[in-house]
N, C-alpha and C. Protein backbone atom coordinates (compact mmCIF):
# COMPACT_ATOMS: atom_id res chain seq x y z
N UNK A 1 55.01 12.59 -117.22
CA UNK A 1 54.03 11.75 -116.55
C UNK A 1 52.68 11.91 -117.26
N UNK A 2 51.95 10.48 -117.29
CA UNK A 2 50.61 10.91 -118.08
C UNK A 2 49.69 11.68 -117.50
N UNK A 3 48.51 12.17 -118.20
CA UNK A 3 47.49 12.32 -117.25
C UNK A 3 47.23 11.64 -116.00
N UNK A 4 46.79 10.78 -116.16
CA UNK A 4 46.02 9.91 -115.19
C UNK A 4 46.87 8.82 -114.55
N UNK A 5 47.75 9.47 -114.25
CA UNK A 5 49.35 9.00 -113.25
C UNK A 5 49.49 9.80 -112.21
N UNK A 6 49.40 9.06 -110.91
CA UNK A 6 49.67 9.85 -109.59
C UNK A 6 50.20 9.26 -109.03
N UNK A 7 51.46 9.69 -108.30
CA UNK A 7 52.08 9.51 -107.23
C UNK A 7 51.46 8.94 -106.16
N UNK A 8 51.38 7.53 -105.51
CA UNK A 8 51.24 7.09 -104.21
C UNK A 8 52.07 6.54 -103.84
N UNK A 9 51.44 5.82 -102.29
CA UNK A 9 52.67 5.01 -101.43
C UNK A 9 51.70 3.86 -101.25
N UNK A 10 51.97 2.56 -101.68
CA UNK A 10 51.71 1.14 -101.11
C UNK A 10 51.10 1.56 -99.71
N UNK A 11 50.01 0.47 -99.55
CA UNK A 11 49.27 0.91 -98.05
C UNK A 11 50.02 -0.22 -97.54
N UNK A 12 50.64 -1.57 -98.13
CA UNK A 12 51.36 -2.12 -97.55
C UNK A 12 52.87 -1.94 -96.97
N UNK A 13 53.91 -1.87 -97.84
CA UNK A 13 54.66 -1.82 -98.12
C UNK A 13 55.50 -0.75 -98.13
N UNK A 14 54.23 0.56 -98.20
CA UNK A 14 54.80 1.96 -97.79
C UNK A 14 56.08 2.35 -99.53
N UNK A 15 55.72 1.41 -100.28
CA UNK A 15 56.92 2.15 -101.46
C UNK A 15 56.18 2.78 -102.18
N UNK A 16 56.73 4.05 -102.79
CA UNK A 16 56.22 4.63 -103.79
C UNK A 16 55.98 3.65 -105.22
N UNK A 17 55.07 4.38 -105.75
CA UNK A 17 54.79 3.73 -107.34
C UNK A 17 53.61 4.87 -108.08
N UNK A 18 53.40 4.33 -109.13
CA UNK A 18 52.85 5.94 -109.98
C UNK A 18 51.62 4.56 -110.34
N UNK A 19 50.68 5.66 -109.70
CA UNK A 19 49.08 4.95 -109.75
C UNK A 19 49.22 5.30 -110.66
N UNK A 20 48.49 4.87 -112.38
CA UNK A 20 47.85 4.39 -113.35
C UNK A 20 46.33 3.35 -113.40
N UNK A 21 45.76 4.62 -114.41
CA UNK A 21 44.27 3.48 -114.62
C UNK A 21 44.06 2.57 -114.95
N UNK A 22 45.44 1.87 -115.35
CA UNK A 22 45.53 0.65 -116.33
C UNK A 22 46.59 -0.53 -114.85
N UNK A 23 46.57 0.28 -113.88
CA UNK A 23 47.74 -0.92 -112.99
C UNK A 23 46.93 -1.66 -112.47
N UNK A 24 47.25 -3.13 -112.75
CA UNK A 24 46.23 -4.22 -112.14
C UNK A 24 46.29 -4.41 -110.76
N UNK A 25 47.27 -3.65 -109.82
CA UNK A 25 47.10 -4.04 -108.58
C UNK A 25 46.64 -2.59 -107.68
N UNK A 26 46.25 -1.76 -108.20
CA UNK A 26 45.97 -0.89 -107.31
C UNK A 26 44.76 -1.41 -106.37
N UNK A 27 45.15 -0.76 -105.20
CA UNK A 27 45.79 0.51 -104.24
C UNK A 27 47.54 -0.01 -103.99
N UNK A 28 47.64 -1.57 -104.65
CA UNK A 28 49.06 -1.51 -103.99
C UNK A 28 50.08 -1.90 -105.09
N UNK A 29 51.32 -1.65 -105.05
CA UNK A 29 52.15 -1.84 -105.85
C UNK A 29 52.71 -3.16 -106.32
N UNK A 30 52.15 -4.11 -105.98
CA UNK A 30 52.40 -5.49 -106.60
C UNK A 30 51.62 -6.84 -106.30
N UNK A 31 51.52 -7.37 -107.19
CA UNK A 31 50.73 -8.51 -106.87
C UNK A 31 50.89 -9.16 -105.15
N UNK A 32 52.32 -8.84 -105.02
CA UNK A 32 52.57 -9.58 -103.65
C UNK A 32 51.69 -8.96 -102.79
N UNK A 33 51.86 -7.56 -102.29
CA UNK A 33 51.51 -6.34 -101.77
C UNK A 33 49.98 -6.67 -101.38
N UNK A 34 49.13 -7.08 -103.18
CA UNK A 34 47.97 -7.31 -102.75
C UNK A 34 47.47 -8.37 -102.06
N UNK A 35 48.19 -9.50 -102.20
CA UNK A 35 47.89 -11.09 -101.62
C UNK A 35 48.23 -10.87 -99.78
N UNK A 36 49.44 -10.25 -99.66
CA UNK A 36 49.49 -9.79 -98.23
C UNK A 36 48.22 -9.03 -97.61
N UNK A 37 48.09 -8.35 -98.51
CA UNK A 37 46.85 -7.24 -98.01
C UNK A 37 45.52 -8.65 -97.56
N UNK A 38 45.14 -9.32 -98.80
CA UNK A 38 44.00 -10.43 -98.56
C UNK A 38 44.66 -11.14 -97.60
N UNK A 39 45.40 -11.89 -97.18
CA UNK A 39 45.72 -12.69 -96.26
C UNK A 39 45.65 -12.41 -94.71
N UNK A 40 45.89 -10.76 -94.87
CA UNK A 40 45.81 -10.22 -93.26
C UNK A 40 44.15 -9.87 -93.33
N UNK A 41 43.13 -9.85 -94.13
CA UNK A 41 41.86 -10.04 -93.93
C UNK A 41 41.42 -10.95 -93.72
N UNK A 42 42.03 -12.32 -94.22
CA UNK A 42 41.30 -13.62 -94.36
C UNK A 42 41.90 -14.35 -92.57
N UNK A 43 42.80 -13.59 -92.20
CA UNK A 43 43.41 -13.85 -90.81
C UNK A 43 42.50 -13.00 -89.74
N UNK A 44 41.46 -12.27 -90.16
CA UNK A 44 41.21 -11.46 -89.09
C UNK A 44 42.34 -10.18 -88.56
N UNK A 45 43.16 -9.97 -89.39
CA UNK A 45 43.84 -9.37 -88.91
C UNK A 45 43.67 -7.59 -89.01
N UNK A 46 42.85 -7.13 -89.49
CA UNK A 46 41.81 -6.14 -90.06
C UNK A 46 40.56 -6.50 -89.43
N UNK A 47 40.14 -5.28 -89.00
CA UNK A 47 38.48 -5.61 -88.25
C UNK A 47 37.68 -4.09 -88.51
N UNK A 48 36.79 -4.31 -88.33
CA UNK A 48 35.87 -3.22 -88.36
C UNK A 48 35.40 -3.28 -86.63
N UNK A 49 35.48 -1.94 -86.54
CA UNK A 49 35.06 -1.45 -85.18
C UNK A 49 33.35 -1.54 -85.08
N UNK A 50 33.38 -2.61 -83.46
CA UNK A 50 32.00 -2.39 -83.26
C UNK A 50 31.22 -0.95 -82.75
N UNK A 51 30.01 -1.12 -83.27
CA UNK A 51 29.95 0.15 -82.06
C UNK A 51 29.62 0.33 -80.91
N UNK A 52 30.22 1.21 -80.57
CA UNK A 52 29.34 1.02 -78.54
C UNK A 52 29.01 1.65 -78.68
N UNK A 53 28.32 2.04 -77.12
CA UNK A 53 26.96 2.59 -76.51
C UNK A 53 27.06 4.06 -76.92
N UNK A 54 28.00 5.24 -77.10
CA UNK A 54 28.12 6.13 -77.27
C UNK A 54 27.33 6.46 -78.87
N UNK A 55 28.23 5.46 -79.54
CA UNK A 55 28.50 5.81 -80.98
C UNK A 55 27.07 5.60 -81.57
N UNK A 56 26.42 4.70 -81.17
CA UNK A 56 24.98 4.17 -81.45
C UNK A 56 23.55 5.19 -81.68
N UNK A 57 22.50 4.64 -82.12
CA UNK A 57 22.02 5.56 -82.78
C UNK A 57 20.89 5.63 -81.62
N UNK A 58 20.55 6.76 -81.35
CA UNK A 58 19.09 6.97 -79.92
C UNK A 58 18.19 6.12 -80.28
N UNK A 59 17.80 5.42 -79.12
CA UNK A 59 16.21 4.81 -79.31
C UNK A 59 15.91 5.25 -78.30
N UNK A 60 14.42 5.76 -78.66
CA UNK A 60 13.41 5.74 -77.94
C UNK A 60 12.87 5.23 -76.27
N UNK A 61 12.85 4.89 -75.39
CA UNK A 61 12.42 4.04 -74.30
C UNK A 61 11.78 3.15 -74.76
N UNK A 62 10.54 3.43 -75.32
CA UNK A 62 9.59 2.18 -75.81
C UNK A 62 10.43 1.00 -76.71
N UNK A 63 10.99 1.66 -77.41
CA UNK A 63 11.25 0.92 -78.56
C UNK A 63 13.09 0.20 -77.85
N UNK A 64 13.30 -0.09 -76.80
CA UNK A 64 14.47 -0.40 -76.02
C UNK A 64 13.73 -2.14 -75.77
């Protein structure tokens, strides 16, 4: 194995494949892999968490 060859798993797809600095689809193992990946973003299907009241950063009274 080269240097700069590591063992991962598809975040899609879950299959192994040997990351390389030169693989055009990383983080995932195939062109498909990646177009799935964009499509479940472009669907909303991936979100970023809002934050609530907990998580939020202190203000002041005045500044409320």
């Amino acid at each position: 194995m080269e240097e700069n060859t590591v063992r991962a798993h598809c975040p899609v797809c879950k299959a192994p494949f040997l990351w390389r600095s030169d693989s055009p689809w990383r983080p995932f193992c195939s062109e498909r892999c990646r177009l799935i990946d964009l499509g479940a973003w472009l669907d909303e299907g991936y979100r970023i968490a809002e934050e609530t009241e907990s998580s939020a950063p202190f203000l002041h009274p005045e500044e409320q």
